[in-house]
C-alpha atoms as a PDB file:
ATOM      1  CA  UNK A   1       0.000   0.000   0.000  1.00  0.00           C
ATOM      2  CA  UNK A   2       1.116   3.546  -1.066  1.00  0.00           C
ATOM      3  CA  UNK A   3       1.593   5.756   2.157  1.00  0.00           C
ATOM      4  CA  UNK A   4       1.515   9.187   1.801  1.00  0.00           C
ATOM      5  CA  UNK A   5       2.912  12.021   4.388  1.00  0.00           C
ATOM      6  CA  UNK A   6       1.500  15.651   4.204  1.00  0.00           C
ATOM      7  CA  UNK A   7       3.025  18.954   5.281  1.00  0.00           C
ATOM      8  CA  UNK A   8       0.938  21.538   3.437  1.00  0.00           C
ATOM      9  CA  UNK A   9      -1.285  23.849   5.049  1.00  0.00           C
ATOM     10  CA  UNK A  10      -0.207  23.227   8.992  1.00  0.00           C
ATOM     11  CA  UNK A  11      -1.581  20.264  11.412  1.00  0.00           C
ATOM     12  CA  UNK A  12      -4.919  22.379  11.833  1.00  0.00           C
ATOM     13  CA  UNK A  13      -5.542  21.109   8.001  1.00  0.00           C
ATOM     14  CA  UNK A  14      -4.458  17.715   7.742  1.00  0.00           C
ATOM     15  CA  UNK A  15      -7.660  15.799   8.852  1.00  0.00           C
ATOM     16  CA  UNK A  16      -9.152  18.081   5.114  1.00  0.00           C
ATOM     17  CA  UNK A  17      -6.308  16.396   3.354  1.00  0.00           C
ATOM     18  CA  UNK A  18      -6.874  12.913   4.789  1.00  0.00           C
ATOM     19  CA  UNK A  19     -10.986  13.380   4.232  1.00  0.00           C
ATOM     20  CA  UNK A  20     -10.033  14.497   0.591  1.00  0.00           C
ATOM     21  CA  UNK A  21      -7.878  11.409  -0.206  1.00  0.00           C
ATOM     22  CA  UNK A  22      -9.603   9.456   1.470  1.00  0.00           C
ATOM     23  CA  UNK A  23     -12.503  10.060  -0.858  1.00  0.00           C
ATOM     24  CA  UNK A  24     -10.531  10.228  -3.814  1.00  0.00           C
ATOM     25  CA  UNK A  25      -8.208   7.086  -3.224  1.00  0.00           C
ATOM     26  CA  UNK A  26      -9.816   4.886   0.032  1.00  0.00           C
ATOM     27  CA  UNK A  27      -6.437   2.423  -0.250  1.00  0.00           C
ATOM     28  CA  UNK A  28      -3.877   5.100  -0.096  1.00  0.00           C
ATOM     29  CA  UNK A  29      -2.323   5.198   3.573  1.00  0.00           C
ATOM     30  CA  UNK A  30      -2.155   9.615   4.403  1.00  0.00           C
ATOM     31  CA  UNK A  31       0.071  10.391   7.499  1.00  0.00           C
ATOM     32  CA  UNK A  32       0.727  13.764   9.207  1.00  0.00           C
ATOM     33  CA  UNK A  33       3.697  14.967   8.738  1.00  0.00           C
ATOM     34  CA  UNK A  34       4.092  16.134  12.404  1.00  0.00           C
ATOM     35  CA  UNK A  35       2.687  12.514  13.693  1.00  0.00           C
ATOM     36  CA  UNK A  36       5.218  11.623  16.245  1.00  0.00           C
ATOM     37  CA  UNK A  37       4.428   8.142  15.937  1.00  0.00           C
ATOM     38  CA  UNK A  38       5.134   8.070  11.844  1.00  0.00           C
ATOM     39  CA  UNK A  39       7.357   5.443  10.962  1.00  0.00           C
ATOM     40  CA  UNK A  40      10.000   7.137   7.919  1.00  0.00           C
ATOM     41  CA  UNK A  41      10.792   3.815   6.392  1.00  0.00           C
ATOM     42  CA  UNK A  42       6.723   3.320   5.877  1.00  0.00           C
ATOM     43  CA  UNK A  43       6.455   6.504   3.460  1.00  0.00           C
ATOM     44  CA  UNK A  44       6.765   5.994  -0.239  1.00  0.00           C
ATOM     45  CA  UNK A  45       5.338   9.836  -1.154  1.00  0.00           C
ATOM     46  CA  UNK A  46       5.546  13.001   0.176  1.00  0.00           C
ATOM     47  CA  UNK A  47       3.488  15.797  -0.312  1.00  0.00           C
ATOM     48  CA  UNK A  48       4.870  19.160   0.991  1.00  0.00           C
ATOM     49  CA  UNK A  49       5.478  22.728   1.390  1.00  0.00           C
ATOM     50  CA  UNK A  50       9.145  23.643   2.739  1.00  0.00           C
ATOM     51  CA  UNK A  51       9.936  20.529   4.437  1.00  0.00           C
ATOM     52  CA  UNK A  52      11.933  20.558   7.475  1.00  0.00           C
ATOM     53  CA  UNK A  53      15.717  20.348   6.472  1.00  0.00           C
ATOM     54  CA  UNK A  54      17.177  16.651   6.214  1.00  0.00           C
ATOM     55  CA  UNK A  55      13.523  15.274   6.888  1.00  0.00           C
ATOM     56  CA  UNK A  56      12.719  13.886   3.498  1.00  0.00           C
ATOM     57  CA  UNK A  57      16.561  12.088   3.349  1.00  0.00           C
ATOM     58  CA  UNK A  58      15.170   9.977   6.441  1.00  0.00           C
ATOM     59  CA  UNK A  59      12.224   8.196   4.311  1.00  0.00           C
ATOM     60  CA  UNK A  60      14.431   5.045   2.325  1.00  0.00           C
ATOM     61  CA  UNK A  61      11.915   3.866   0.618  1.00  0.00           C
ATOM     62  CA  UNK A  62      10.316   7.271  -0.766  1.00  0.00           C
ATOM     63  CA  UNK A  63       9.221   7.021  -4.497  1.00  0.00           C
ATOM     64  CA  UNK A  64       8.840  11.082  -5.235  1.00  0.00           C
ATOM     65  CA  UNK A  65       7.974  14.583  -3.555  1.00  0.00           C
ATOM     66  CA  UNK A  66       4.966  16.123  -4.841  1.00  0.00           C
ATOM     67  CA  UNK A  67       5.205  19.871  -4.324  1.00  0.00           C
ATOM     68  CA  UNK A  68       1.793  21.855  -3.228  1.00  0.00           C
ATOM     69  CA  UNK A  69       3.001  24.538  -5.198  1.00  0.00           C
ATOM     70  CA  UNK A  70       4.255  25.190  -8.836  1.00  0.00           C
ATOM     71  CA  UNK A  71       7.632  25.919  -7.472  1.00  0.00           C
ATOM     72  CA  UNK A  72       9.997  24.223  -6.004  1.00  0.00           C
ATOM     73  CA  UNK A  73      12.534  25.919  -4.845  1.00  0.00           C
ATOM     74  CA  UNK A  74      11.380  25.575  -1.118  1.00  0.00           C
ATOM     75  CA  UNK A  75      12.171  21.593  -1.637  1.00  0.00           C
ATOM     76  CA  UNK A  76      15.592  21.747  -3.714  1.00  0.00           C
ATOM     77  CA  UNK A  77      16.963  24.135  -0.704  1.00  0.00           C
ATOM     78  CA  UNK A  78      17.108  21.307   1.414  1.00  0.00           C
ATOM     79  CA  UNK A  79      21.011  20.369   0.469  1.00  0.00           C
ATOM     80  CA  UNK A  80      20.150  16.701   2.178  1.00  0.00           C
ATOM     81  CA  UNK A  81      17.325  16.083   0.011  1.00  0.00           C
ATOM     82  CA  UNK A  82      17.762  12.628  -1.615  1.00  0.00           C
ATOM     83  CA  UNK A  83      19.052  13.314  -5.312  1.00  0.00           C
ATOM     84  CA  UNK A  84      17.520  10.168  -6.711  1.00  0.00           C
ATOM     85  CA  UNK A  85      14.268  11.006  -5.531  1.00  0.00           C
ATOM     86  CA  UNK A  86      11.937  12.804  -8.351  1.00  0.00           C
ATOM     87  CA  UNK A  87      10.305  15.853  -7.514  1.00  0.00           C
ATOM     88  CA  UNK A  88       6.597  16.300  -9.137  1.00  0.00           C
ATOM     89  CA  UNK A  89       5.404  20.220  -9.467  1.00  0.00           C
ATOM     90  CA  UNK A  90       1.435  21.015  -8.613  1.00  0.00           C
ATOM     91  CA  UNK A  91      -0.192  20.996 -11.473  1.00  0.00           C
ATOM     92  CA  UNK A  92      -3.852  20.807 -12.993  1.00  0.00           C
ATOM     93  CA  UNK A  93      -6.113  23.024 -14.979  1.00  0.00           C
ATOM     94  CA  UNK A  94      -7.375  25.173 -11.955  1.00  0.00           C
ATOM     95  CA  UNK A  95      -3.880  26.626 -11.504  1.00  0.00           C
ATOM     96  CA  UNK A  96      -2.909  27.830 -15.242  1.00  0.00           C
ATOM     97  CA  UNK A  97      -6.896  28.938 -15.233  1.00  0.00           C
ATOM     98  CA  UNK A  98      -5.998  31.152 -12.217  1.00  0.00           C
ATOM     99  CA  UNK A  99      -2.754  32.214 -12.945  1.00  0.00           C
ATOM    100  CA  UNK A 100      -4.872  33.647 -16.619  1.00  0.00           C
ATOM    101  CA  UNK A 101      -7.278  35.452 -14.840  1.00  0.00           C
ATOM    102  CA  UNK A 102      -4.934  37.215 -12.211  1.00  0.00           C
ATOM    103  CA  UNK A 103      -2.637  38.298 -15.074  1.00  0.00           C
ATOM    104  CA  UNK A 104      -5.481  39.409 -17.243  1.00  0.00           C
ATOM    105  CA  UNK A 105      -7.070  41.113 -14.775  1.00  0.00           C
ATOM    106  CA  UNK A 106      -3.233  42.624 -13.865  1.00  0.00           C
ATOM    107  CA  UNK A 107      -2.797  43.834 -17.293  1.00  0.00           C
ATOM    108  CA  UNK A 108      -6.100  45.094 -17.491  1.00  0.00           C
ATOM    109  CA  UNK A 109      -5.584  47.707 -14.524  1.00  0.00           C
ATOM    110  CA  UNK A 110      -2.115  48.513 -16.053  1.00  0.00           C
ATOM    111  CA  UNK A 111      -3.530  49.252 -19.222  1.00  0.00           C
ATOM    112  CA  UNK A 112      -6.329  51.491 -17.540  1.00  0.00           C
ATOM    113  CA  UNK A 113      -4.423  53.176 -14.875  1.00  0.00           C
ATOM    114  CA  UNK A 114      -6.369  51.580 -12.004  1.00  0.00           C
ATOM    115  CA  UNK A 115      -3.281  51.499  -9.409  1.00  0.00           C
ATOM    116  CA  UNK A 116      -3.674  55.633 -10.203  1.00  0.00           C
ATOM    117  CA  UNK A 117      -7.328  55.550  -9.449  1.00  0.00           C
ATOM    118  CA  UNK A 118      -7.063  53.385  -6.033  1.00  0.00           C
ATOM    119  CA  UNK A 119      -4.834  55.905  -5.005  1.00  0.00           C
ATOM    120  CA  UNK A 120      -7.521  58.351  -5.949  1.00  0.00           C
ATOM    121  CA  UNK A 121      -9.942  56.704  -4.210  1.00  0.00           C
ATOM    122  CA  UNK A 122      -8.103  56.068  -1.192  1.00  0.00           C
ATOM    123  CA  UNK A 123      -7.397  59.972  -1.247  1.00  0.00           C
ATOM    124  CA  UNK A 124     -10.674  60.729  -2.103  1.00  0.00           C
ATOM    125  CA  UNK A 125      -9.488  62.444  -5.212  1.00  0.00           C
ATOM    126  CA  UNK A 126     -11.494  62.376  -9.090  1.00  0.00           C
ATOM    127  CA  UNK A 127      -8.344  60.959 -10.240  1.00  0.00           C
ATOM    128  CA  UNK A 128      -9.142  61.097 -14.524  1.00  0.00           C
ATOM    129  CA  UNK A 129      -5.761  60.658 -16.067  1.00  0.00           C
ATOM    130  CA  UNK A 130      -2.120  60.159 -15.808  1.00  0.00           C
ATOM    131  CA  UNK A 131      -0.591  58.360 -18.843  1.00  0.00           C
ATOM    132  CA  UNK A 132      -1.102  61.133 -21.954  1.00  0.00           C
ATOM    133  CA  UNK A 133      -4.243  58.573 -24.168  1.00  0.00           C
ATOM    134  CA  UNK A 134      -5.945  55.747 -23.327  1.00  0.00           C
ATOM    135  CA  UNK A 135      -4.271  52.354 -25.107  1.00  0.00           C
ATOM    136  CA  UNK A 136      -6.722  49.737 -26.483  1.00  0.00           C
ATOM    137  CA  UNK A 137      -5.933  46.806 -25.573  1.00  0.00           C
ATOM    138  CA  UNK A 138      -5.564  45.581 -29.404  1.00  0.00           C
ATOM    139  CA  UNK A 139      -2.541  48.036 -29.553  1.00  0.00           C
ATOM    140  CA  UNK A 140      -1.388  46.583 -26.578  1.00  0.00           C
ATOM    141  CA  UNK A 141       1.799  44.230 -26.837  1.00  0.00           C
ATOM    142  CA  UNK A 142       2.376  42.477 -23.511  1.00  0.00           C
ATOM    143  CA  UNK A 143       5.058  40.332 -23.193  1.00  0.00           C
ATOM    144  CA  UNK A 144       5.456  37.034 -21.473  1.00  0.00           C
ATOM    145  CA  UNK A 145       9.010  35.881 -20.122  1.00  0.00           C
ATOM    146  CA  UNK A 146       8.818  31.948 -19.202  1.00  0.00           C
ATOM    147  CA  UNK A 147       6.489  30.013 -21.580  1.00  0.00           C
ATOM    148  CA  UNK A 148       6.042  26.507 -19.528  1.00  0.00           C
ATOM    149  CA  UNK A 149       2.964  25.208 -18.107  1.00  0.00           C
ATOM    150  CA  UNK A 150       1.262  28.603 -16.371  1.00  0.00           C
ATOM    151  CA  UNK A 151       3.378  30.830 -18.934  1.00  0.00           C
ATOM    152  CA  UNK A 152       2.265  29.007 -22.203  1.00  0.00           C
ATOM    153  CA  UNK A 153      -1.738  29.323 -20.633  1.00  0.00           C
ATOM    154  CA  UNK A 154      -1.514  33.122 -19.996  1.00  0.00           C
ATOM    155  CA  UNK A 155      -0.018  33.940 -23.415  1.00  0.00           C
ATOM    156  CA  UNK A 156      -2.778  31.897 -24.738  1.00  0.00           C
ATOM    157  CA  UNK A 157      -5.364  33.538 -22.668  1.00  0.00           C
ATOM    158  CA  UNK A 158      -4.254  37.019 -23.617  1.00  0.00           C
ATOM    159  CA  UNK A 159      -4.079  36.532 -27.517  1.00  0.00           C
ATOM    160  CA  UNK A 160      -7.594  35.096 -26.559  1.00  0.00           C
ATOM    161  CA  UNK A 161      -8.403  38.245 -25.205  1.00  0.00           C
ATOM    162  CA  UNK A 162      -6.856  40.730 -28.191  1.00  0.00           C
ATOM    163  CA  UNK A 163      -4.045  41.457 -26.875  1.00  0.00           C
ATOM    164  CA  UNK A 164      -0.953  41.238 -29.256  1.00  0.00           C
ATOM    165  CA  UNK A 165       1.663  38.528 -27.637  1.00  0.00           C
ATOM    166  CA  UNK A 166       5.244  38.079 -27.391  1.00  0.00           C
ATOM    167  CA  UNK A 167       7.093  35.733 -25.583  1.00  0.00           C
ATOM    168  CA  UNK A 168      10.633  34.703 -24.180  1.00  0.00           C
ATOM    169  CA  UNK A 169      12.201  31.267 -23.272  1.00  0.00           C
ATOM    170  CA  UNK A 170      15.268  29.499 -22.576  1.00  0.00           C
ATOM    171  CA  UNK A 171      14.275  27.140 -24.722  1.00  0.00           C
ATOM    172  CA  UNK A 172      12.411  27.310 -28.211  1.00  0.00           C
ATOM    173  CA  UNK A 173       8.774  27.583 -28.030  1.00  0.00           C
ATOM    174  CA  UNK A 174       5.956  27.946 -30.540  1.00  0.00           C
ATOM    175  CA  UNK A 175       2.642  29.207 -29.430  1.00  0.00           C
ATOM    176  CA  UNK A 176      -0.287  29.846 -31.477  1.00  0.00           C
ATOM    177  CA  UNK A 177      -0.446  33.500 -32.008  1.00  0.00           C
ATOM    178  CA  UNK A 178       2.527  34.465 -29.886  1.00  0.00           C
ATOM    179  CA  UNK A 179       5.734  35.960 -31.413  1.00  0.00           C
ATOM    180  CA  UNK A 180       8.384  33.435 -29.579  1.00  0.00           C
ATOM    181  CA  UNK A 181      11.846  34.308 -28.889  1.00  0.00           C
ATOM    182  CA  UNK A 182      14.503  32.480 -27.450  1.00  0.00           C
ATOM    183  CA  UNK A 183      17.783  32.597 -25.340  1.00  0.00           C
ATOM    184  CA  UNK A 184      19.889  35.429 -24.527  1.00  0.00           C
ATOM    185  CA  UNK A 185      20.422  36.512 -27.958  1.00  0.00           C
ATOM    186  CA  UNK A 186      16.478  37.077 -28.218  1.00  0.00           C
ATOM    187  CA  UNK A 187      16.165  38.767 -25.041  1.00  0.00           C
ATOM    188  CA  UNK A 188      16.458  42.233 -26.443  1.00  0.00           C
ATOM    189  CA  UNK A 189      14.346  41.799 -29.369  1.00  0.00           C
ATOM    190  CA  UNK A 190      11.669  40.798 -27.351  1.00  0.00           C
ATOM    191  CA  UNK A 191      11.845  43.393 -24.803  1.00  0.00           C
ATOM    192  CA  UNK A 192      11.703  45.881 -27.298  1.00  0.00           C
ATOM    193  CA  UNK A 193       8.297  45.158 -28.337  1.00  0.00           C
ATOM    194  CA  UNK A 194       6.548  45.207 -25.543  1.00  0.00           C
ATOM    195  CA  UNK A 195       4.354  47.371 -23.760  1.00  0.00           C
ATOM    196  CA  UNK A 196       3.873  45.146 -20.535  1.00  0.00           C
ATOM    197  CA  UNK A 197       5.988  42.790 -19.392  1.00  0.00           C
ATOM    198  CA  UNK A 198       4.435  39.783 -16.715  1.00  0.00           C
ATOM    199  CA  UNK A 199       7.711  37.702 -15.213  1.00  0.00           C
ATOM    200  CA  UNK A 200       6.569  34.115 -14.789  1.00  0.00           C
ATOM    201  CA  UNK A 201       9.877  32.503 -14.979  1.00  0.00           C
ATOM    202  CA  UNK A 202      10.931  30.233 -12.357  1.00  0.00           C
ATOM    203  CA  UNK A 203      13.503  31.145 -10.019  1.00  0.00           C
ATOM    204  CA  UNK A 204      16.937  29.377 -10.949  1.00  0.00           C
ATOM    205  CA  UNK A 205      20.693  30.205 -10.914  1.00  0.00           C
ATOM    206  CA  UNK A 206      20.428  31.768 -14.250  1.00  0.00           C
ATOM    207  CA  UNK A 207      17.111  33.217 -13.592  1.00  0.00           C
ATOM    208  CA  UNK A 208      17.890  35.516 -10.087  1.00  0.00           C
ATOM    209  CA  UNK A 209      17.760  38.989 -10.421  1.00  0.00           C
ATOM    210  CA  UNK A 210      17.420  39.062 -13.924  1.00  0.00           C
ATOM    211  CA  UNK A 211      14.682  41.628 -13.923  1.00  0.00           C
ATOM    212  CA  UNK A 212      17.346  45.003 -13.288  1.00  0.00           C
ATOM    213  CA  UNK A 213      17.204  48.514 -14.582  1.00  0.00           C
ATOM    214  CA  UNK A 214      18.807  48.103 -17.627  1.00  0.00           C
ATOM    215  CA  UNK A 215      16.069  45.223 -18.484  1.00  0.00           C
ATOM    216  CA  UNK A 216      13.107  47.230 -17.692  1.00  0.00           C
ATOM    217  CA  UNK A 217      14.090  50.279 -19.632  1.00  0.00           C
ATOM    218  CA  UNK A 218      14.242  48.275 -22.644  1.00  0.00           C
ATOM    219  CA  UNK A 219      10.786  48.431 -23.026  1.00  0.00           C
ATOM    220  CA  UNK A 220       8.856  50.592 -25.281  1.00  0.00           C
ATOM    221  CA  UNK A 221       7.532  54.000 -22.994  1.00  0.00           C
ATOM    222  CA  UNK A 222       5.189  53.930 -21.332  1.00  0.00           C
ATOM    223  CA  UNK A 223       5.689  50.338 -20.048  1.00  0.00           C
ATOM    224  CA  UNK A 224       4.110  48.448 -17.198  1.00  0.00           C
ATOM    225  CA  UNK A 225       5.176  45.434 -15.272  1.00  0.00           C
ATOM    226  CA  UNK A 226       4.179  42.831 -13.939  1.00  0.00           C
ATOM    227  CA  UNK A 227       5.384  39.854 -11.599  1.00  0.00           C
ATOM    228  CA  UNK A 228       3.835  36.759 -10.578  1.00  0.00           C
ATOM    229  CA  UNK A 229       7.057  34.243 -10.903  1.00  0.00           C
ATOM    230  CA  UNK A 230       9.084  34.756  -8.022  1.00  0.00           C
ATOM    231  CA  UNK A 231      10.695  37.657  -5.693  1.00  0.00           C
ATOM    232  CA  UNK A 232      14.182  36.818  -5.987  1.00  0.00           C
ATOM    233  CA  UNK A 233      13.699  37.294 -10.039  1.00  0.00           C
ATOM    234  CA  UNK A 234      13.830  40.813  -9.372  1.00  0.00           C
ATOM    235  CA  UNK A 235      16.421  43.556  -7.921  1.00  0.00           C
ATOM    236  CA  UNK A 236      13.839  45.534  -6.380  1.00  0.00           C
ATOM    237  CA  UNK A 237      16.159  48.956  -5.799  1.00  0.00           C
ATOM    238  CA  UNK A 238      16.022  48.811  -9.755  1.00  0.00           C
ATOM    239  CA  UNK A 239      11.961  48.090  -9.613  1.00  0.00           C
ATOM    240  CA  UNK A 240      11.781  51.284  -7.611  1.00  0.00           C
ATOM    241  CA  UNK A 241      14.006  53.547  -9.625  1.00  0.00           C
ATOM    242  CA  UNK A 242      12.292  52.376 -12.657  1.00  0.00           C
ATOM    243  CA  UNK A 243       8.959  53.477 -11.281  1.00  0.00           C
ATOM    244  CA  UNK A 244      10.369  56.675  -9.692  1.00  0.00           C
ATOM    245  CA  UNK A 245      11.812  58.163 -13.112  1.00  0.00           C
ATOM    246  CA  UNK A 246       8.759  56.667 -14.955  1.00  0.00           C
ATOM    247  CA  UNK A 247      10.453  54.096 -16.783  1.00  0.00           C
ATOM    248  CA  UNK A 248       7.644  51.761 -15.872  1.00  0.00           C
ATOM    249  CA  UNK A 249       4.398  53.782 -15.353  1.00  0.00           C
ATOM    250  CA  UNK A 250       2.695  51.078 -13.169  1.00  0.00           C
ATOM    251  CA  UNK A 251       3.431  47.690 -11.931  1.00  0.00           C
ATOM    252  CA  UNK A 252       1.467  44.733 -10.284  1.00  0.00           C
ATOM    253  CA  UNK A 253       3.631  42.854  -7.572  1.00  0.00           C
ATOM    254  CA  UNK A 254       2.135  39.592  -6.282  1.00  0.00           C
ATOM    255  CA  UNK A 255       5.881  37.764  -4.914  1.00  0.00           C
ATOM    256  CA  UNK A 256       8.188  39.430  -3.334  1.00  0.00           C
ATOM    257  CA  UNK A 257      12.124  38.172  -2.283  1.00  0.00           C
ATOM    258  CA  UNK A 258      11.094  38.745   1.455  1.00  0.00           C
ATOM    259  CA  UNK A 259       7.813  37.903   2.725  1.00  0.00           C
ATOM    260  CA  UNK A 260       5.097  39.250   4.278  1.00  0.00           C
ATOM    261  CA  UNK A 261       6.718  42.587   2.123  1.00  0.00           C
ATOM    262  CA  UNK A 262       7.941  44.260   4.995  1.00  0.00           C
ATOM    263  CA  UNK A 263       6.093  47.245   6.079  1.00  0.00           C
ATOM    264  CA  UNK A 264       9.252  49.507   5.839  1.00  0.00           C
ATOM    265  CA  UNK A 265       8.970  48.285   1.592  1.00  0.00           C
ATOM    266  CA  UNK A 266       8.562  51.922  -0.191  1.00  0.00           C
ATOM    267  CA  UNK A 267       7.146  49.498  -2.689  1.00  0.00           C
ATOM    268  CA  UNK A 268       3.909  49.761  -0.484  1.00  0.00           C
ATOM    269  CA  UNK A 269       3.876  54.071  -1.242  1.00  0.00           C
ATOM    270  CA  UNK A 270       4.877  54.188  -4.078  1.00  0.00           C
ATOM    271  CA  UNK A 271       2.228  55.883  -7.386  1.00  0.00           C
ATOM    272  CA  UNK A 272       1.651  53.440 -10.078  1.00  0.00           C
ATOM    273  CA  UNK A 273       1.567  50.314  -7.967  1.00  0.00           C
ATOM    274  CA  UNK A 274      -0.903  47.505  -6.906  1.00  0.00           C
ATOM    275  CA  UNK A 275       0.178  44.805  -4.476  1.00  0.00           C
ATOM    276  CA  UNK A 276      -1.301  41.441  -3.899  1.00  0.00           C
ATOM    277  CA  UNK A 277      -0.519  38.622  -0.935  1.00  0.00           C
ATOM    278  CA  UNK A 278       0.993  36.304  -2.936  1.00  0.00           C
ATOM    279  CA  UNK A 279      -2.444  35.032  -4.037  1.00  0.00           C
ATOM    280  CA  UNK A 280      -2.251  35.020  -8.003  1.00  0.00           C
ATOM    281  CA  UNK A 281      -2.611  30.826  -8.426  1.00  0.00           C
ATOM    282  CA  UNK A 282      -4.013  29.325  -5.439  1.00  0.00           C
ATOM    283  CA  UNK A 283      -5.775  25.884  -6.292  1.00  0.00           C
ATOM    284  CA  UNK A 284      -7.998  24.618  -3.929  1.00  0.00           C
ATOM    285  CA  UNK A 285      -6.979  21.726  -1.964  1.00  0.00           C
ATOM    286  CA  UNK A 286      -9.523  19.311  -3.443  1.00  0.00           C
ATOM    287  CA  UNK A 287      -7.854  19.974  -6.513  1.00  0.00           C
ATOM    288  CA  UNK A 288      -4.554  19.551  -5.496  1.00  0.00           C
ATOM    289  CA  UNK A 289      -5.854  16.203  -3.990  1.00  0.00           C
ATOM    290  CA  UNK A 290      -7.053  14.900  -7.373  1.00  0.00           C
ATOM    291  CA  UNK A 291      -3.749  16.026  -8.815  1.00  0.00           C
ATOM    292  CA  UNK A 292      -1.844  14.262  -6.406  1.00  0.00           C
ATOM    293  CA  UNK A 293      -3.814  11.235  -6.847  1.00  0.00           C
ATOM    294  CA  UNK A 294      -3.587  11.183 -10.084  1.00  0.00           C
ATOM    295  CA  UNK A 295       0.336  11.517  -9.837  1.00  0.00           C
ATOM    296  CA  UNK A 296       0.488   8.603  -7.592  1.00  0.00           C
ATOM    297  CA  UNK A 297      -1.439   6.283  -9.544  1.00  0.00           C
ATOM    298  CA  UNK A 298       0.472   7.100 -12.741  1.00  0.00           C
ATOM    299  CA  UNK A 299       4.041   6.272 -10.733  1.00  0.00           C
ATOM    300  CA  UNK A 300       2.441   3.497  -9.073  1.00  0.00           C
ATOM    301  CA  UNK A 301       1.293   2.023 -12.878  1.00  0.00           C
ATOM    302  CA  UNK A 302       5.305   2.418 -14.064  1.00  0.00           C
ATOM    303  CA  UNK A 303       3.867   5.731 -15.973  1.00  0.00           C
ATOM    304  CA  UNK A 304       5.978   9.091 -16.326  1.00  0.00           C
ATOM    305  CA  UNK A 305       4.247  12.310 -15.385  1.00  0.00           C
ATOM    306  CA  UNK A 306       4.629  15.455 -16.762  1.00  0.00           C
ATOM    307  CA  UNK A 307       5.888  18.915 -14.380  1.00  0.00           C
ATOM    308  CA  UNK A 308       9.049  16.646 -13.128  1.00  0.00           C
ATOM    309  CA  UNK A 309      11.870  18.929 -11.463  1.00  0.00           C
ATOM    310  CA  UNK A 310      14.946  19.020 -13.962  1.00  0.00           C
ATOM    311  CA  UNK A 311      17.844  20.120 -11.826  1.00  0.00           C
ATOM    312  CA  UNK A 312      19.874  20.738 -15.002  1.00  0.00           C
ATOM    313  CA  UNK A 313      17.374  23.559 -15.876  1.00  0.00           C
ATOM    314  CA  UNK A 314      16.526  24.230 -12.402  1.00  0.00           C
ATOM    315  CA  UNK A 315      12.548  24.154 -12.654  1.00  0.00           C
END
């Protein structure tokens, strides 16, 4: 029998998970992570968010870590993690669908200046205009940077919506209706042509910091930006120097490289932005259930599944 530890959510939410799988997959064994009588040698899967350092290396006979989230970063930066172990990324339809909507909905309020009029509100000010004209949305070029599973939905959903669509990959890519470029040596081409930029990479070696000053004021004027990939993708002393001399006219932050953002952040003051909790993708957990489910009967069958962690690309 498959046994199954959990770490997602806190103890106060484990007996959900265990009355989720339990109705999804009656045979599967579902521990507590914090169960101080689990036996390690019992698990075979492990489903987790930031596991406690040198934990998972204690489980021989443990056939793959399922993250709860798309990233999983908070797994690979356990340095005793056991290397031959596969690590599975949260997938499903409800995350790409939400991921779609928050950037829409992010490039949307860009687009028409609402960061400008919640400040007006909030000031109780008839805020009307701060960029010179109003952009259509059909003139609108927004770019995408990382094209994989949530990055290849959104530029779909956009060109869906009218918007025109470029995006940028490590690797080669070919999207329906998106203008694909690839590499370094297509990074400036494609920042040139956009009006928006959304960040959705993952957060590797190569990928840290890459959003600077010099990358942002590559775009055409006036640009917004927007970043739902991960904190540490972005120098934030550059964000804020961008927005104070109007290189970017607005931005929509949902990660951030220390969180809570700290209330000290001038990010939180500062014209042109909107902030969200970290909240852009946030499947619920009976979906991440049938995900996981689904993952473990696949491995179970001798079956590959897609979203496996590639440590030579990092994601």
């Amino acid at each position: 029998m498959a046994c199954l530890v959990v770490k997602a959510g806190g103890r106060s939410v484990f007996p959900e998970w265990k009355a989720l799988f339990a109705e999804l997959m009656p045979q599967l064994d579902v521990r507590d992570w914090y169960d101080s009588a689990l036996d390690p040698t019992e698990v075979t899967y492990a489903l987790v968010w930031e596991p406690d350092a040198g934990r998972l290396a204690q489980m021989p006979h443990l056939k793959a870590v399922l993250s709860v989230a798309v990233g999983v970063d908070h797994i690979t930066a356990d340095p005793n993690r056991p290397r031959h172990v596969p690590i599975i990324r949260m997938g499903g339809a409800e995350t790409a669908i939400q991921m779609a909507d928050y950037v829409q909905w992010a490039v949307f309020s860009l687009l028409r200046e609402a960061p400008r009029w919640h400040t007006g509100q909030q000031e109780r000010q008839w805020t009307r205009r701060g960029m010179p004209q109003t952009r259509l949305s059909t003139e609108t070029r927004v770019g995408v940077m990382g094209l994989g599973s949530l990055g290849g939905h959104v530029a779909q959903r956009l060109v869906q919506t009218g918007f025109q669509v470029s995006g940028w990959a490590r690797h080669e890519k070919y999207i329906e209706g998106v203008t694909c470029h690839t590499g370094p040596e297509g990074l400036p081409a494609f920042l040139g042509e956009c009006d928006t930029l959304v960040c959705l990479l993952p957060e590797t070696a190569e990928t840290r910091g890459i959003i600077t000053y010099d990358v942002l004021a590559q775009l055409k004027k006036p640009s917004g930006f927007v970043n739902v990939g991960r904190g540490a993708l972005v120098v934030e002393a550059d964000l804020l120097r961008a927005l104070q001399d109007e290189t970017l006219h607005g931005a929509v932050l949902d990660v951030f490289s220390t969180e809570p953002l700290p209330e000290t952040s001038p990010l939180w003051g500062q014209p042109g932005v909107l902030i969200t909790p970290h909240v852009a993708s946030e499947a619920s957990r009976a979906t991440r259930a049938r995900y996981v489910v689904s993952v473990i009967q696949a491995l179970e069958q001798g079956q590959d599944v897609p979203l496996r962690y590639d440590a030579e690309r990092g994601y």
